[in-house]
N, C-alpha and C. Protein backbone atom coordinates (compact mmCIF):
# COMPACT_ATOMS: atom_id res chain seq x y z
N UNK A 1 47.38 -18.43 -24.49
CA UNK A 1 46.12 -17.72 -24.46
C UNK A 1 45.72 -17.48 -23.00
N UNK A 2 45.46 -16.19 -22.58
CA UNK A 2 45.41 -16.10 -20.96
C UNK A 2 44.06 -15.88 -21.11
N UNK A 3 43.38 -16.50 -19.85
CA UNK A 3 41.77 -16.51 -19.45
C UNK A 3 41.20 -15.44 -18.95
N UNK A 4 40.03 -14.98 -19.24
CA UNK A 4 39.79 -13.73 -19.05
C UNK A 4 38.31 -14.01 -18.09
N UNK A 5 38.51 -13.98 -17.23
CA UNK A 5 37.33 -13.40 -16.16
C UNK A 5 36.30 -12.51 -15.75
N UNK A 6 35.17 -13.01 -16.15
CA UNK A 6 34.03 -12.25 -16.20
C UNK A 6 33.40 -11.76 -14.53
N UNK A 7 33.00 -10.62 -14.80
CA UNK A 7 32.30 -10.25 -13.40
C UNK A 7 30.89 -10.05 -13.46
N UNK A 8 30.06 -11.38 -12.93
CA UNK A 8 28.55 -11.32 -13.25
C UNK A 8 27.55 -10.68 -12.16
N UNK A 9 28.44 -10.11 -11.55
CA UNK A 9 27.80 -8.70 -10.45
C UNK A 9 27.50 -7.87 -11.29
N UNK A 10 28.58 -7.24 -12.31
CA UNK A 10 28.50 -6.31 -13.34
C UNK A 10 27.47 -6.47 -14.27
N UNK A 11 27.56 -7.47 -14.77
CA UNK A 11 26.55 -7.77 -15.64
C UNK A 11 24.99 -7.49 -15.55
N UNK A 12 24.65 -7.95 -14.30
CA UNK A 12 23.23 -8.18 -13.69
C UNK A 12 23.41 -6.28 -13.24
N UNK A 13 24.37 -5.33 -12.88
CA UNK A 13 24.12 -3.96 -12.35
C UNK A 13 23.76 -3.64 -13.56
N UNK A 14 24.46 -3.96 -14.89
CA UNK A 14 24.26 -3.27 -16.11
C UNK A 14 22.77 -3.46 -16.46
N UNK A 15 22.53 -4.51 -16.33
CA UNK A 15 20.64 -4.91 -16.90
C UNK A 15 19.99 -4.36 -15.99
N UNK A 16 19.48 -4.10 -15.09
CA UNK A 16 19.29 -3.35 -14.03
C UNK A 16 19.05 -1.83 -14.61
N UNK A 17 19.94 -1.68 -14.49
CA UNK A 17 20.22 -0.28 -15.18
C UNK A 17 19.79 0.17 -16.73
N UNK A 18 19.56 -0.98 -17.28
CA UNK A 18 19.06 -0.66 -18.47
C UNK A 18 17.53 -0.85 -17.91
N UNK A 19 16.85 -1.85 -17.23
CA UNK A 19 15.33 -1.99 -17.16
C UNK A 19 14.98 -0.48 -16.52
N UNK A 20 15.75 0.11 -15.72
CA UNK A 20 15.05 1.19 -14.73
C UNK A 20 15.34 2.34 -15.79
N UNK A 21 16.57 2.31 -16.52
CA UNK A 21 15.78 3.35 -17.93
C UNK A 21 14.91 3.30 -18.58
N UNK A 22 14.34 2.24 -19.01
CA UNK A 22 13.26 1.73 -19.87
C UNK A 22 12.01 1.81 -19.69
N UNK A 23 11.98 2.15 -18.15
CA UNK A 23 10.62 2.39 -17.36
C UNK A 23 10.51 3.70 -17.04
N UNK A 24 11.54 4.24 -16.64
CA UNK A 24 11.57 5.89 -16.74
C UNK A 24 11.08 6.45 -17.58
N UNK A 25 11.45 6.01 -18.97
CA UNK A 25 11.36 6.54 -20.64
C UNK A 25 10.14 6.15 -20.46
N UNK A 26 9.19 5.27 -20.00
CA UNK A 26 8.15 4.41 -20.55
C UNK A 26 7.29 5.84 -19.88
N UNK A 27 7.36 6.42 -18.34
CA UNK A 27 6.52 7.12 -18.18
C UNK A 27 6.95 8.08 -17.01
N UNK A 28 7.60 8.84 -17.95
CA UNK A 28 8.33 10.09 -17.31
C UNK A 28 7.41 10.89 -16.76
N UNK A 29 6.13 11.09 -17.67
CA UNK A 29 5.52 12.22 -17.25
C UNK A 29 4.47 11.88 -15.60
N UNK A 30 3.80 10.73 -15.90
CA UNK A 30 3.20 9.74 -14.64
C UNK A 30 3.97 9.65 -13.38
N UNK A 31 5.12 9.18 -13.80
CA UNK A 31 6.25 8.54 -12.75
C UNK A 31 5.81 8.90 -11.37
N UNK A 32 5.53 10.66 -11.18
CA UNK A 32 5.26 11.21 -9.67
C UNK A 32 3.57 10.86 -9.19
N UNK A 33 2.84 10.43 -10.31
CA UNK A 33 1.86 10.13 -9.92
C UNK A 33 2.07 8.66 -8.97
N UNK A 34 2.72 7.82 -9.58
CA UNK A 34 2.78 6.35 -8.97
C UNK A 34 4.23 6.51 -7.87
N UNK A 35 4.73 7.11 -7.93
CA UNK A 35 6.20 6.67 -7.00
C UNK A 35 6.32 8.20 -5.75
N UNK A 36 5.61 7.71 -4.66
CA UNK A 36 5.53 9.61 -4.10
C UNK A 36 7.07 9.17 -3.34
N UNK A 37 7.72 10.40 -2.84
CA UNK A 37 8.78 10.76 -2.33
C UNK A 37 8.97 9.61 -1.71
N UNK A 38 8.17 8.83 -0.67
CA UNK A 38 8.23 8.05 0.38
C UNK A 38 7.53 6.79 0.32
N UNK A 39 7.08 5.88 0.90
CA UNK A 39 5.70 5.09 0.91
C UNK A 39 6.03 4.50 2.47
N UNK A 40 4.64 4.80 2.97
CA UNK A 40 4.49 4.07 4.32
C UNK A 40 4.08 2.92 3.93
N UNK A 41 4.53 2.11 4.94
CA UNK A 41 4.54 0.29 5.50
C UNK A 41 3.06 0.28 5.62
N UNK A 42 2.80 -1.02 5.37
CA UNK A 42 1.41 -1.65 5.20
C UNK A 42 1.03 -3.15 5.55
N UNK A 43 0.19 -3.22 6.28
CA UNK A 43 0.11 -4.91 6.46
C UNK A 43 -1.79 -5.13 5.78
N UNK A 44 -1.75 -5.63 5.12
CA UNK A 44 -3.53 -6.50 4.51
C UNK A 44 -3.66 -7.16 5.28
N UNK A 45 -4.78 -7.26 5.92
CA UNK A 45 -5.15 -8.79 6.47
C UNK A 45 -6.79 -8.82 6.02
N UNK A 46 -7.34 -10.26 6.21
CA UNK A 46 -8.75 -10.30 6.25
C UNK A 46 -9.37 -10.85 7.00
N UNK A 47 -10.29 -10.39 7.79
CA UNK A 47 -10.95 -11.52 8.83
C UNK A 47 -12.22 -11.90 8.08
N UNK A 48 -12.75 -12.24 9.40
CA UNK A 48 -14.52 -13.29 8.59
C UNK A 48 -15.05 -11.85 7.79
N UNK A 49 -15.18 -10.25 8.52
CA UNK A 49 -15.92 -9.71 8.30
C UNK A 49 -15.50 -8.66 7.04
N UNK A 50 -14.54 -8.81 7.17
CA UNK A 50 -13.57 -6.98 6.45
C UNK A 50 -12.46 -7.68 5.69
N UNK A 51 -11.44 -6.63 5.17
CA UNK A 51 -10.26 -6.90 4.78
C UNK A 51 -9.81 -5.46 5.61
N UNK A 52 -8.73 -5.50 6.29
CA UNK A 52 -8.38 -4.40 6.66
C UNK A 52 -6.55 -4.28 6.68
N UNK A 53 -6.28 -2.71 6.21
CA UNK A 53 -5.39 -2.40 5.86
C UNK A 53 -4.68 -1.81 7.05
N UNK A 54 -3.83 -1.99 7.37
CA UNK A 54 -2.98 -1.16 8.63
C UNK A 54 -1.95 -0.24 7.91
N UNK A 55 -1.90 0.93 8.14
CA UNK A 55 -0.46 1.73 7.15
C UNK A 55 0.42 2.37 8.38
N UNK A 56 1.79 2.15 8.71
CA UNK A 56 2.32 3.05 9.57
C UNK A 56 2.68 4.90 9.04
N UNK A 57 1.91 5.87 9.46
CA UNK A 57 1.90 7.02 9.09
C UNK A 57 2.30 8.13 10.08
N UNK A 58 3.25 7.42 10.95
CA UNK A 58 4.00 8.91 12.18
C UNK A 58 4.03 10.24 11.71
N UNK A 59 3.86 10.70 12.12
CA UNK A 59 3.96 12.73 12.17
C UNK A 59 2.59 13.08 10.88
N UNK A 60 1.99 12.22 10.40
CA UNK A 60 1.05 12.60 9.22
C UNK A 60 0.03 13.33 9.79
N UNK A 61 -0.43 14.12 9.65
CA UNK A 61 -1.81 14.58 10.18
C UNK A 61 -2.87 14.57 9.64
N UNK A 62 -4.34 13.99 10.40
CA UNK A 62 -5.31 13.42 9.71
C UNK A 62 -5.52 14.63 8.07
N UNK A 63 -5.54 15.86 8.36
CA UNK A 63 -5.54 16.70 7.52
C UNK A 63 -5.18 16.61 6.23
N UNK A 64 -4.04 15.76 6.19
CA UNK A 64 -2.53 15.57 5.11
C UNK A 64 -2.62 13.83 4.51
N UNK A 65 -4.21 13.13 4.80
CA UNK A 65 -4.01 11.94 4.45
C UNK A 65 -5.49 12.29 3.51
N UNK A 66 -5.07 11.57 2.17
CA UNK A 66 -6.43 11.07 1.26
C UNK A 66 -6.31 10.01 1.02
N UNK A 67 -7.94 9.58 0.99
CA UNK A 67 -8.44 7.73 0.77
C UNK A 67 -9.33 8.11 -0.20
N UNK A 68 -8.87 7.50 -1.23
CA UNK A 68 -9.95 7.19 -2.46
C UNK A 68 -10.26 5.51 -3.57
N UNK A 69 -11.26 5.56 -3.90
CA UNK A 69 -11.47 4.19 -4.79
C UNK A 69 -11.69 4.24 -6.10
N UNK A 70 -11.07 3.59 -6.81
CA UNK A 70 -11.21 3.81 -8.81
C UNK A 70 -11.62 2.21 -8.56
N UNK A 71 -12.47 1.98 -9.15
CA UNK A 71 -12.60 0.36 -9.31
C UNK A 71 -12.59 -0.54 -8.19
N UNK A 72 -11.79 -1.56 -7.74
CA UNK A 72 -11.29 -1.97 -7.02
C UNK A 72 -10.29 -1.63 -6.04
N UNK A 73 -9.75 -0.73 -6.83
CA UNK A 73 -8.12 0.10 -6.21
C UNK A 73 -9.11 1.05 -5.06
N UNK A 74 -7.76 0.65 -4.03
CA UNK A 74 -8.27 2.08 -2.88
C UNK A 74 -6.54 2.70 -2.82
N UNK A 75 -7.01 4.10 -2.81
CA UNK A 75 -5.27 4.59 -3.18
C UNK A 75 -5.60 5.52 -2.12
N UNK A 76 -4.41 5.50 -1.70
CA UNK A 76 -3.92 5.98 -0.12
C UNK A 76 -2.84 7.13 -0.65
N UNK A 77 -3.44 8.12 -0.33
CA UNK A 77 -1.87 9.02 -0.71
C UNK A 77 -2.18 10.57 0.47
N UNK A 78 -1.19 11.20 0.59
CA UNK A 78 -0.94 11.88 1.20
C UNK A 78 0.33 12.97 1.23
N UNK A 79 0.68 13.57 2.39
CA UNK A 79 2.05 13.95 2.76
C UNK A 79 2.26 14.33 4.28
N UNK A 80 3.62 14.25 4.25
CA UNK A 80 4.27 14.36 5.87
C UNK A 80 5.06 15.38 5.39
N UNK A 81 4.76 16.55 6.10
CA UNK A 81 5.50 18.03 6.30
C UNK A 81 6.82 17.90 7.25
N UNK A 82 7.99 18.48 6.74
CA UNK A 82 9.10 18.42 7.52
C UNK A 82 8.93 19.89 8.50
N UNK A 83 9.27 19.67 9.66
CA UNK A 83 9.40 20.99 10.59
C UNK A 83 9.99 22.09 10.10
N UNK A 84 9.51 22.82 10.70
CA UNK A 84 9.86 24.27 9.79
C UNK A 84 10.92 24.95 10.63
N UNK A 85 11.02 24.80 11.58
CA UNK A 85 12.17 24.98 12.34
C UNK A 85 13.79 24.25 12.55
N UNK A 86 13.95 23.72 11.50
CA UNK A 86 15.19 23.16 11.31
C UNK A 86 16.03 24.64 11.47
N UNK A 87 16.49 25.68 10.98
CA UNK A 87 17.29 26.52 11.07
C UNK A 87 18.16 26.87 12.40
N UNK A 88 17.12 26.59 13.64
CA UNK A 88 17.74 26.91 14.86
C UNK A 88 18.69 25.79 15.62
N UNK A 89 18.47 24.16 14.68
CA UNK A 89 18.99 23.27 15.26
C UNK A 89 20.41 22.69 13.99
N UNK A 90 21.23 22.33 14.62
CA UNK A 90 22.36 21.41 13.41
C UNK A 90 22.41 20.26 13.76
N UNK A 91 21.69 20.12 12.70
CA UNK A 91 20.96 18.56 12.61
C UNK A 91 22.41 17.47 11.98
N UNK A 92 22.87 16.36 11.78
CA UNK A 92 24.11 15.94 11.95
C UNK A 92 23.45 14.98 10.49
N UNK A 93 22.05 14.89 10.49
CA UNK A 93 21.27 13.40 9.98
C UNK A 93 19.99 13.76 10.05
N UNK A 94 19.15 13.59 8.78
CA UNK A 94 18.34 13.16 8.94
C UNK A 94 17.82 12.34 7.99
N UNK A 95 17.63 11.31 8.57
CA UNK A 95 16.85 10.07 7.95
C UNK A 95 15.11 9.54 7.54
N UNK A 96 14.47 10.62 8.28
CA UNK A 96 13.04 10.28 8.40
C UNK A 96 12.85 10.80 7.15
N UNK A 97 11.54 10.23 6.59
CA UNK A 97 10.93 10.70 5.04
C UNK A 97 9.93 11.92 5.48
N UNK A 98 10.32 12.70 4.22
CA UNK A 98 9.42 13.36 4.33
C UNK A 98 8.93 13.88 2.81
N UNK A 99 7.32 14.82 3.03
CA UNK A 99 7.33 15.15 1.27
C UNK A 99 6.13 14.24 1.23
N UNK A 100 5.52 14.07 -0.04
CA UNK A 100 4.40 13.49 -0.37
C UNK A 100 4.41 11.63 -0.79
N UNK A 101 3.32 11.18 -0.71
CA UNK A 101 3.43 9.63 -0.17
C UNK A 101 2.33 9.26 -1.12
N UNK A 102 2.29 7.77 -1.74
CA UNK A 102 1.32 7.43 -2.83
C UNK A 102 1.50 5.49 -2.54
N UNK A 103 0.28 5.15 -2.25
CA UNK A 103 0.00 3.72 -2.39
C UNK A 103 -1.49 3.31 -2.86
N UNK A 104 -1.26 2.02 -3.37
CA UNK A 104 -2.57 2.12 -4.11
C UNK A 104 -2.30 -0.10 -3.66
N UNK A 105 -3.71 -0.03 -3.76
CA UNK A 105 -4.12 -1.26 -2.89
C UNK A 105 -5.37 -1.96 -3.61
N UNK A 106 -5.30 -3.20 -4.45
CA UNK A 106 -5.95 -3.85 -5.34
C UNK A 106 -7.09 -4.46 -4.16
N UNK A 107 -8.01 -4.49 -4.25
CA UNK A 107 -8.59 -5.10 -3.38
C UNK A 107 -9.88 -6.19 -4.44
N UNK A 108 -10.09 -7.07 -3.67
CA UNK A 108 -10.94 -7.89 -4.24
C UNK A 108 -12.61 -7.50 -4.14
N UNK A 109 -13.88 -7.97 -5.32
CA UNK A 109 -14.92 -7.45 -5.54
C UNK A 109 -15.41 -7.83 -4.73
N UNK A 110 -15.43 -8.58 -3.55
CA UNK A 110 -16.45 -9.20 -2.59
C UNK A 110 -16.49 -8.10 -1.13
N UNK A 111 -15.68 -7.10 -1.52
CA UNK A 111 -15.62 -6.08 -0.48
C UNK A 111 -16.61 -5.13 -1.16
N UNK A 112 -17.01 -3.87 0.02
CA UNK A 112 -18.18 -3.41 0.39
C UNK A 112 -17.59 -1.72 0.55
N UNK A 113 -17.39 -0.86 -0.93
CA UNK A 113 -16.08 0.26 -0.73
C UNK A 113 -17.36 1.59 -0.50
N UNK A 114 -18.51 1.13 -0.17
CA UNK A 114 -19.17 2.27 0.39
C UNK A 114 -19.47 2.19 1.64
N UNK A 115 -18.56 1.61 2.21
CA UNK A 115 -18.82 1.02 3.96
C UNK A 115 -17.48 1.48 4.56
N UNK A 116 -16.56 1.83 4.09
CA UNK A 116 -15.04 2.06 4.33
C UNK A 116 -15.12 2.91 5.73
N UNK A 117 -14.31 2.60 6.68
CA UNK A 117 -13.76 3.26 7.34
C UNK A 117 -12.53 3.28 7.81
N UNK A 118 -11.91 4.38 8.35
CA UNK A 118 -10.67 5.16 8.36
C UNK A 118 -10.32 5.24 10.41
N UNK A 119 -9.61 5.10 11.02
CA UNK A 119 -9.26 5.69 11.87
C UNK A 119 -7.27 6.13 12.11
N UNK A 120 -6.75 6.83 12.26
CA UNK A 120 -5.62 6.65 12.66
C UNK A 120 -5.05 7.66 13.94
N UNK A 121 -4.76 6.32 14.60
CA UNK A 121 -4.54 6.78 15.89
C UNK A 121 -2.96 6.24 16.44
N UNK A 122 -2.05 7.45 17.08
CA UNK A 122 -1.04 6.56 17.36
C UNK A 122 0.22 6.89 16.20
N UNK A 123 -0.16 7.05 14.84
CA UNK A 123 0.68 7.05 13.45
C UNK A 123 0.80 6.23 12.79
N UNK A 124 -0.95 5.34 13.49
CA UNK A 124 -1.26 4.20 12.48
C UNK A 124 -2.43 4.65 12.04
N UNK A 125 -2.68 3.97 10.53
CA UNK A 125 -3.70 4.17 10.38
C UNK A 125 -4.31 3.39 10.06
N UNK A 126 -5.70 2.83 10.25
CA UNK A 126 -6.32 1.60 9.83
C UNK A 126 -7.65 1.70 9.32
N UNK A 127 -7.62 0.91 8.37
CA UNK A 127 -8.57 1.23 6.82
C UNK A 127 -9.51 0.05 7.35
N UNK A 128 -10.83 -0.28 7.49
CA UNK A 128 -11.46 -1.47 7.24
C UNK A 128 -12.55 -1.34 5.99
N UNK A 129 -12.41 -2.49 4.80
CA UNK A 129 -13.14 -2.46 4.21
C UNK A 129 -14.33 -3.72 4.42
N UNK A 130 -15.82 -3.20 5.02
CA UNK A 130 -16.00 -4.83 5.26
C UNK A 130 -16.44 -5.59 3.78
N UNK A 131 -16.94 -6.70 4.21
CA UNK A 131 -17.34 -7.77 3.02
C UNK A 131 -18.84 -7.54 2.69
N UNK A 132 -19.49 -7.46 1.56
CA UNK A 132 -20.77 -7.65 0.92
C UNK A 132 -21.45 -8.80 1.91
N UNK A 133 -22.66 -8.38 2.01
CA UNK A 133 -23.33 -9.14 3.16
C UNK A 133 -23.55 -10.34 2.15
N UNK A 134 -23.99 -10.50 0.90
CA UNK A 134 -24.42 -11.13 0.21
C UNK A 134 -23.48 -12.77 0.01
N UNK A 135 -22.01 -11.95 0.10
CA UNK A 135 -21.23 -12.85 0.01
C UNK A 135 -20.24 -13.34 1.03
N UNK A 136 -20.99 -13.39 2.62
CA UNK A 136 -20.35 -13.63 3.49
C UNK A 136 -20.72 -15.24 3.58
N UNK A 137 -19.71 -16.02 4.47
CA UNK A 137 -20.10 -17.38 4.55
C UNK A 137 -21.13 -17.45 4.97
N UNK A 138 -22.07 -18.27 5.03
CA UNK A 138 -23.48 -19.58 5.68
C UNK A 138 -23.19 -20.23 5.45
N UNK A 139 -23.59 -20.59 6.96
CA UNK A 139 -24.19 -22.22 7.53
C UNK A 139 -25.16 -23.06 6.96
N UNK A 140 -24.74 -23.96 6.61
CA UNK A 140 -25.97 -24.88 5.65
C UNK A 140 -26.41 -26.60 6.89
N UNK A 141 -27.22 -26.26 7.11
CA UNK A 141 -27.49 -27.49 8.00
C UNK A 141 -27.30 -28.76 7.17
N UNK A 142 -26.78 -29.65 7.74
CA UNK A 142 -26.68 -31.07 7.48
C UNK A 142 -27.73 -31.92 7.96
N UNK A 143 -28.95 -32.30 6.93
CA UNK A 143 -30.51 -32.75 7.96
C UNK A 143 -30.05 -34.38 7.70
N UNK A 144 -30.58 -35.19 8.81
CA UNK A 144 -30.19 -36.70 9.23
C UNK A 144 -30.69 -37.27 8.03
N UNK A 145 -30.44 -38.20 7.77
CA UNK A 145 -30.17 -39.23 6.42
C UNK A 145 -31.85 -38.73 6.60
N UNK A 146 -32.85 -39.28 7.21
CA UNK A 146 -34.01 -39.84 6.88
C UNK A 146 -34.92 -38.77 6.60
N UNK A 147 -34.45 -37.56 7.25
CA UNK A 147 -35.36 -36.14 7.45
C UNK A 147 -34.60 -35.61 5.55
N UNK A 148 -33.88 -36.04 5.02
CA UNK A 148 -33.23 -35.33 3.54
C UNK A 148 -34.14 -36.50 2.65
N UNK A 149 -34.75 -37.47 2.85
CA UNK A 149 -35.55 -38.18 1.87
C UNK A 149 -37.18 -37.51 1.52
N UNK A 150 -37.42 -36.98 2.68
CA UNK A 150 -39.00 -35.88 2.28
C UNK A 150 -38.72 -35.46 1.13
C-alpha cells in the first residue's frame, strides 16, 4: 500500500477560495460601494482631547476627497486621478493606485462629529474628531480625612 501525501497549502488556497466566492455572491451588487479601487493608509490615535485620524492621500486633491458621518461611522472616500498625459511617455511600470478610494472608520459615542475638522497638507490628511465636553476627564479633589467628616 503506497502513502499518499497531502498538500495542506492546497487545501487552505482551496477554502480561501471558496470564502472569497461566498462573499462576492453575498454582495455583488454593494461590493464597489465597500471595496474602492485602492484604500489609503491610516493611523487612529486618541489624545486627552480628540481622536484623530491621519490618512496618507499623495496626488489627491482637496477637491477629490469626501468626509461624511452615518451614526458613528465617519467614511472617508474619494479619488486620485491618473495623469492624462501618459501617451507622450513609455512608462515600463506603474505601480501607484489610482481610481476611486473608500474607508469607513467606527468611531466611539463619546466623540463630538459636529466639531470635525479636516486639514490635508503634504498628502496627508488629518481628521480630528474632538471629545464631548461632557465626557472629558475631571479632577475630583481628595479633601483631608477631617475636612470629608462635615
Amino acid at each position: 500500500m503506497a502513502i499518499v501525501r497531502g498538500d495542506p497549502y492546497k487545501d487552505l488556497m482551496s477554502l480561501r477560495e471558496r470564502f472569497d466566492r461566498f462573499f462576492e455572491d453575498l454582495l455583488p451588487a454593494e461590493r464597489e460601494l465597500f471595496e474602492g479601487e485602492w484604500s489609503p493608509r491610516a493611523d487612529i490615535r486618541e489624545t486627552e482631547k480628540a481622536m484623530v485620524i491621519d490618512a496618507e492621500l499623495p496626488g489627491v486633491q482637496d477637491k477629490d476627497i469626501d468626509i461624511s458621518v452615518q451614526g458613528n461611522t465617519l467614511i472617508l472616500r474619494g479619488e486620485r486621478e491618473q495623469e492624462k498625459d501618459t501617451k507622450k511617455e513609455n512608462y515600463h511600470r506603474i505601480e501607484r493606485s489610482y481610481g476611486s478610494f473608500y474607508r469607513s472608520f467606527m468611531l466611539p459615542s463619546y466623540v463630538d462629529f459636529n466639531r470635525i475638522e479636516a486639514k490635508h497638507v503634504d498628502g496627508l490628511l488629518r481628521i480630528t474628531i474632538p471629545k464631548k465636553a461632557e465626557l472629558k476627564p475631571k479632577k475630583v479633589k481628595v479633601l483631608p480625612r477631617t475636612e470629608a467628616k462635615k
